[in-house]
Every structure is written in C-alpha cells, then in structure tokens.
N, C-alpha and C. Protein backbone atom coordinates (compact mmCIF):
# COMPACT_ATOMS: atom_id res chain seq x y z
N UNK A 1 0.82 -1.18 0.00
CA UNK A 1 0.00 0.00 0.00
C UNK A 1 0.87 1.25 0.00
N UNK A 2 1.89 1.14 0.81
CA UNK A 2 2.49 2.68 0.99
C UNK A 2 3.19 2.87 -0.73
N UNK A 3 3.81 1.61 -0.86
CA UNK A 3 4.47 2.00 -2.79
C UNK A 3 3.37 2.40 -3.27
N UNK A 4 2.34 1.86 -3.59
CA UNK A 4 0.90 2.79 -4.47
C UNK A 4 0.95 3.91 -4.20
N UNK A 5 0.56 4.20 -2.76
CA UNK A 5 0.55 5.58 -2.32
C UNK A 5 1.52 6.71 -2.76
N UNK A 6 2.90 5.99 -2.62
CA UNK A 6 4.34 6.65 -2.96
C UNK A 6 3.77 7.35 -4.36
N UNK A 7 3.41 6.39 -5.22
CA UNK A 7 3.55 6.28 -6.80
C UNK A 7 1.98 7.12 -7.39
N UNK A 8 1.11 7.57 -6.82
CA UNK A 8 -0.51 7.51 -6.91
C UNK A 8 -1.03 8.67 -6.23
N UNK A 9 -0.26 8.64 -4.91
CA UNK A 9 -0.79 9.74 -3.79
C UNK A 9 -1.97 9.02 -3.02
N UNK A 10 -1.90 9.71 -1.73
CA UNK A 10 -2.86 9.11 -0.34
C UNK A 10 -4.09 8.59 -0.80
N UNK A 11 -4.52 8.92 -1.74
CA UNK A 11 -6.06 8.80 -2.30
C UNK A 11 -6.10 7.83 -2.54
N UNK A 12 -5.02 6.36 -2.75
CA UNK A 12 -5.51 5.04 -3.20
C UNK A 12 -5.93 4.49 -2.07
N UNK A 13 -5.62 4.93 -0.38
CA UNK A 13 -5.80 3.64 0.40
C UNK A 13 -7.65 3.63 0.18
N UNK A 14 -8.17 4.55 -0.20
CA UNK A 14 -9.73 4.62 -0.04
C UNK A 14 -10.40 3.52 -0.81
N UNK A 15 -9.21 3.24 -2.33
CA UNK A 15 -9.63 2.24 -2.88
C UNK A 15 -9.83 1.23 -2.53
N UNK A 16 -9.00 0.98 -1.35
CA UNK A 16 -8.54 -0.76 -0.83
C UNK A 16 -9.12 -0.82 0.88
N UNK A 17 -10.13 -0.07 1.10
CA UNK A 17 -10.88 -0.05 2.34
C UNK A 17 -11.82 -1.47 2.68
N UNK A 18 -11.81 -2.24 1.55
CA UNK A 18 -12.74 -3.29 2.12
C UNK A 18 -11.61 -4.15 0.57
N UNK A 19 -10.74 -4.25 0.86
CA UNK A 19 -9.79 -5.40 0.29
C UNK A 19 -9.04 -5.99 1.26
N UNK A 20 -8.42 -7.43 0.54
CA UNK A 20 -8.03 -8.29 1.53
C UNK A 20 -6.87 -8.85 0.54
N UNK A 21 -5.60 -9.01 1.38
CA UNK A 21 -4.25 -9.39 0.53
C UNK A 21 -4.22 -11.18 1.04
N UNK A 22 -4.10 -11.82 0.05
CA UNK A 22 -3.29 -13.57 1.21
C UNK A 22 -1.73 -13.08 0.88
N UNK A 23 -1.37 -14.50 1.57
CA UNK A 23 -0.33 -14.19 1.13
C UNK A 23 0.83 -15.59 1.21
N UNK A 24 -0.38 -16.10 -0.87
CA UNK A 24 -0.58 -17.41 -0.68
C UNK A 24 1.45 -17.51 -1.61
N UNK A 25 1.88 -16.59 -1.74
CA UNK A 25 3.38 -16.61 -2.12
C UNK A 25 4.28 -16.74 -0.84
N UNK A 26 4.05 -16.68 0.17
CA UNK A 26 5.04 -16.79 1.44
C UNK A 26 4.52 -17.86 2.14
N UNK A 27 3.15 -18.19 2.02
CA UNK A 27 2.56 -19.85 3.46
C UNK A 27 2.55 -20.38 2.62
N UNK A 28 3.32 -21.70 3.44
CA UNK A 28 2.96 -23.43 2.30
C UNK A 28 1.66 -23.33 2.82
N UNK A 29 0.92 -23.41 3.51
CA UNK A 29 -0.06 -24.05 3.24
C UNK A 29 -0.90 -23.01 2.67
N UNK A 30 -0.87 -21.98 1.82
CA UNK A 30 -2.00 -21.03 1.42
C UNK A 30 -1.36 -22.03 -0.34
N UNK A 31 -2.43 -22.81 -0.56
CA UNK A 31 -2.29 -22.81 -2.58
C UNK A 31 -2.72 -22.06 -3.45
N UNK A 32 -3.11 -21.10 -3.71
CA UNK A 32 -3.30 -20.55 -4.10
C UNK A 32 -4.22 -19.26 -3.58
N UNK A 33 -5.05 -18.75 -4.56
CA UNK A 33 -6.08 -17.95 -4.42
C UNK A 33 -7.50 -17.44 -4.93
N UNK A 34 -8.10 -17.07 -4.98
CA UNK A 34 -9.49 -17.31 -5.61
C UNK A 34 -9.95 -15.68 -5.36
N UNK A 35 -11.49 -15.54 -6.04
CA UNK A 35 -11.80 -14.03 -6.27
C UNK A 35 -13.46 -14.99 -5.90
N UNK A 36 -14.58 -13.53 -5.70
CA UNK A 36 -15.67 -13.80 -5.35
C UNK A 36 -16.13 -12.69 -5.42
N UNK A 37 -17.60 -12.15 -5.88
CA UNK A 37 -18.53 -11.14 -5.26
C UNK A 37 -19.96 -11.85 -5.19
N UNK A 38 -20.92 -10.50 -4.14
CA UNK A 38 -22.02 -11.06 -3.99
C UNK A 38 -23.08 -11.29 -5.30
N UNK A 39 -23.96 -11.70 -5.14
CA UNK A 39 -24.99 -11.74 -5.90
C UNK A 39 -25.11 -10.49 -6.95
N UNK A 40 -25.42 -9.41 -5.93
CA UNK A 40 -25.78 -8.05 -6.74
C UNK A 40 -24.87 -7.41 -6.95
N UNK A 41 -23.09 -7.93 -6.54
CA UNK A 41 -22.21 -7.24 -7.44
C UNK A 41 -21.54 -7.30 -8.74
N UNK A 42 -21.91 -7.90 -9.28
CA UNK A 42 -20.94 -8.67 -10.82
C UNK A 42 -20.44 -7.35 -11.53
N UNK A 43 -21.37 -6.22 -11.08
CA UNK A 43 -21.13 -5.26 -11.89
C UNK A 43 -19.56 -4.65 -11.92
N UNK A 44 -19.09 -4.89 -10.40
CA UNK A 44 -17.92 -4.45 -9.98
C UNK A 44 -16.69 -5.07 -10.67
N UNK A 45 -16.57 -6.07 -11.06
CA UNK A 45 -15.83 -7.17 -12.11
C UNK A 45 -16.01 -6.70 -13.20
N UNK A 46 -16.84 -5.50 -13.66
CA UNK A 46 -16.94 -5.32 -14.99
C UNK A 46 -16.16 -3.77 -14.97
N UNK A 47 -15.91 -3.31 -13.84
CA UNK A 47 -15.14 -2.19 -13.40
C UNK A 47 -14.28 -2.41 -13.08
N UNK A 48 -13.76 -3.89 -12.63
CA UNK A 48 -11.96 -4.15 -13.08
C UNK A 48 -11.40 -4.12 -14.27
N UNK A 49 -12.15 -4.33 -15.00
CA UNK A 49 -11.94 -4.18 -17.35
C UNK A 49 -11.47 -3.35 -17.27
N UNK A 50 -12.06 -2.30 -16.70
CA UNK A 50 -11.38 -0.64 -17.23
C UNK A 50 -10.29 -0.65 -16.66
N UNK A 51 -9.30 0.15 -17.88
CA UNK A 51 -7.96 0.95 -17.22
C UNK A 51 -8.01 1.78 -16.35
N UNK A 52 -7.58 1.09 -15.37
CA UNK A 52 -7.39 2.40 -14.21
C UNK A 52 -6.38 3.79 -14.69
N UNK A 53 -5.39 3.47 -15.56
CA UNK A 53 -4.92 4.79 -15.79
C UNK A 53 -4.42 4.41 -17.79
N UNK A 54 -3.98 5.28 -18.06
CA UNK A 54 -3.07 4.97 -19.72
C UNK A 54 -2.47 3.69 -19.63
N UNK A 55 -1.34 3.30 -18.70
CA UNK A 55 -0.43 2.72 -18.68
C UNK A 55 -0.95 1.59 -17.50
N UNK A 56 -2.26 1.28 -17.16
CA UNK A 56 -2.30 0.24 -15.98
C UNK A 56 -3.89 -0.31 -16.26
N UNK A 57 -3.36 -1.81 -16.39
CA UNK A 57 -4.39 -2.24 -16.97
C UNK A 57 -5.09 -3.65 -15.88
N UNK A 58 -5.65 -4.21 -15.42
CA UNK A 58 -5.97 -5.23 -14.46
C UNK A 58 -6.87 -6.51 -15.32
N UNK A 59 -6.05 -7.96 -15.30
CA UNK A 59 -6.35 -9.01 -16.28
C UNK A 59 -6.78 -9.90 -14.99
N UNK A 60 -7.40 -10.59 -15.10
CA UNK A 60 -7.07 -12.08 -14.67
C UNK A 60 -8.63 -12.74 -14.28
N UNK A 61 -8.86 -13.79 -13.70
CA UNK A 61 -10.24 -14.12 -13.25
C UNK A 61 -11.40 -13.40 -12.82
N UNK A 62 -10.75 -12.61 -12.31
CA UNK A 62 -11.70 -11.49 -11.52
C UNK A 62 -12.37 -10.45 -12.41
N UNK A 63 -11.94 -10.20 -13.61
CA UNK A 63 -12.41 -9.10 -14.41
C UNK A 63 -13.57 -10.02 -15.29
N UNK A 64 -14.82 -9.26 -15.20
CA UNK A 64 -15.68 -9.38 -16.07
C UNK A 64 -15.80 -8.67 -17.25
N UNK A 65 -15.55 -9.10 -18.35
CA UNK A 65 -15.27 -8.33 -19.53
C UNK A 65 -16.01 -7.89 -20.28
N UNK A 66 -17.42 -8.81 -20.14
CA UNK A 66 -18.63 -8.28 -20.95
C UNK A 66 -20.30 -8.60 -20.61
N UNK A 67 -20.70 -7.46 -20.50
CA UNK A 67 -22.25 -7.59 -19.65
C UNK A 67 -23.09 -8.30 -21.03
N UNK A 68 -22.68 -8.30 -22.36
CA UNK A 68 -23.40 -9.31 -23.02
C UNK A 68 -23.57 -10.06 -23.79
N UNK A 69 -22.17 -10.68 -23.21
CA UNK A 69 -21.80 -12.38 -24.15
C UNK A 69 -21.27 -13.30 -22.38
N UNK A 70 -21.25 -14.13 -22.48
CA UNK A 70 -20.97 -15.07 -21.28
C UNK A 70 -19.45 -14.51 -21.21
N UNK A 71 -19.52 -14.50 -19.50
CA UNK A 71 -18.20 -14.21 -18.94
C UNK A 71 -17.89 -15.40 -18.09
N UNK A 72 -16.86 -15.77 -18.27
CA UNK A 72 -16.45 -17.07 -17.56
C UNK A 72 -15.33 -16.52 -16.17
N UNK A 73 -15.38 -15.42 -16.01
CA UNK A 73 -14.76 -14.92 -14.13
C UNK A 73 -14.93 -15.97 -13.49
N UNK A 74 -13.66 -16.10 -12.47
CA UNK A 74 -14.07 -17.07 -11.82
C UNK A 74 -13.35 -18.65 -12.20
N UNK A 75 -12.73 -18.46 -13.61
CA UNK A 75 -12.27 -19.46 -14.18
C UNK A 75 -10.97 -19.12 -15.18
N UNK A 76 -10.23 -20.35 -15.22
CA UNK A 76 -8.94 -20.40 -15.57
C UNK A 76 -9.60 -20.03 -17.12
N UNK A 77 -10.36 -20.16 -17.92
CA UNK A 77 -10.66 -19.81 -19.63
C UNK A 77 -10.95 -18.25 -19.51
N UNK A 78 -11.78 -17.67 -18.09
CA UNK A 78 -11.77 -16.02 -17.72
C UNK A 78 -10.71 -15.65 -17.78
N UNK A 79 -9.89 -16.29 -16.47
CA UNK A 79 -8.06 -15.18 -16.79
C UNK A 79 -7.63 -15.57 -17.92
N UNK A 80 -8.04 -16.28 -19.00
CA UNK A 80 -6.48 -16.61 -20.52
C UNK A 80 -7.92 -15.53 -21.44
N UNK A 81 -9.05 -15.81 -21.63
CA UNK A 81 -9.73 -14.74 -22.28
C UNK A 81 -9.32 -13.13 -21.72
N UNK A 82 -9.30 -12.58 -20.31
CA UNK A 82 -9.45 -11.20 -20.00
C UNK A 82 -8.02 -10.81 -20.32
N UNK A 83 -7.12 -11.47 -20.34
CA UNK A 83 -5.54 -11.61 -20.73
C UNK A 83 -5.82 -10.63 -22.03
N UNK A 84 -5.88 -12.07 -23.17
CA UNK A 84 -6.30 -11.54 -24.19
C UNK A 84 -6.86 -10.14 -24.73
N UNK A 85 -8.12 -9.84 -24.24
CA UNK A 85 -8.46 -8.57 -23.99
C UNK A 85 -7.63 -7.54 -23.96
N UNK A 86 -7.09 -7.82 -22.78
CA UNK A 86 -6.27 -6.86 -22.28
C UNK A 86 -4.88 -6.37 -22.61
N UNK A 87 -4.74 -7.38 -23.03
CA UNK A 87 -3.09 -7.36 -23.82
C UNK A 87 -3.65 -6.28 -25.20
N UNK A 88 -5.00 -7.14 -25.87
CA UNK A 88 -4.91 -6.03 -27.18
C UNK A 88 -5.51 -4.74 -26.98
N UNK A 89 -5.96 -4.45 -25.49
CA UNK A 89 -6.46 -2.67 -25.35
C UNK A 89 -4.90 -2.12 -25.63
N UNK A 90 -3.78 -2.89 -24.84
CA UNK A 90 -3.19 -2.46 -24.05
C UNK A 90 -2.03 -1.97 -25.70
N UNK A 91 -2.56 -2.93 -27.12
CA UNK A 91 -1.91 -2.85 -28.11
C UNK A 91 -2.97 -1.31 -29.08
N UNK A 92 -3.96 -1.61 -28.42
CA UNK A 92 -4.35 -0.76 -29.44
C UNK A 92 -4.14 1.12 -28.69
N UNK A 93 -3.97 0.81 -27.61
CA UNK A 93 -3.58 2.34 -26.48
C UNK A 93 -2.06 2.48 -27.14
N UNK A 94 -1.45 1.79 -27.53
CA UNK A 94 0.11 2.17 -27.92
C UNK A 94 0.00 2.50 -29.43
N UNK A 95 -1.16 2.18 -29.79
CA UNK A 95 -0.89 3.02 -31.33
C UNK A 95 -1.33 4.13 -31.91
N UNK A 96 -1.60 5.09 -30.30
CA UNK A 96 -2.33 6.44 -30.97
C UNK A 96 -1.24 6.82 -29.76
C-alpha cells in the first residue's frame, strides 16, 4: 500500500478499504487464491476491465469483460480470455 501511495498519492488507500491481501506466495499451506462477489455485485468485475490509468491495466479471473456475451470470471478460460483482452487494449492504447 504505501508503494501505491508513494507512486498515486494518499487517495488510493480509499480504494482498498474493504480489500483483503493472502499471502498465498510466502505460506505453504496457502495454494493458491481465488476471487468472489455477492450476488448483486458482478457489476464491480466489470469495473476491473477498465484501465485504471493509460499505462495500468488489471487481467485475470476477476475481471468481467462483458455484460453481453458469457463471462467465464471465476475461471482459468476467464483469466487466458481477460488476458487476451487486455493485452490487445493495451496494443491498441500504444498506437495512438
């Protein structure tokens, strides 16, 4: 948090007020990690898609990419599809 902050200014911790870090890279016994929202949030997964800035882009299970074709979040074919995605915003932002 404080590097964001360093890099962003004080205004990110507001972002991360109801986030939670594991910290399944340092415990053997943490295997991994997983993502979840409630019922009435999916929408919020569709607000990880967006670039948070020019240069910062957020891929993986957790991003819902589209409110209307099936999103598979939640699953290993979600993070290699939102990848995808994201890699070519991230190609088509470098050519203007």
């Amino acid at each position: 948090m404080k590097i964001l902050a360093s890099v962003f200014g004080p205004d990110v911790y507001e972002f991360f007020i109801d986030s939670y870090l594991s910290q399944w890279n340092t415990n053997k016994f943490f295997h991994g990690a997983y993502t979840a929202s409630t019922k009435e949030n999916l929408n919020a997964r569709l607000e990880l898609s967006e670039p948070l800035d020019k240069n910062i882009y957020y891929a993986g299970e957790a991003v819902r990419y589209s409110v209307d074709e099936i999103s598979y979040h939640t699953h290993i074919s979600g993070a290699l599809h939102s990848g995808f995605m994201t890699a070519n915003a991230v190609i088509r932002n470098l050519e203007f």
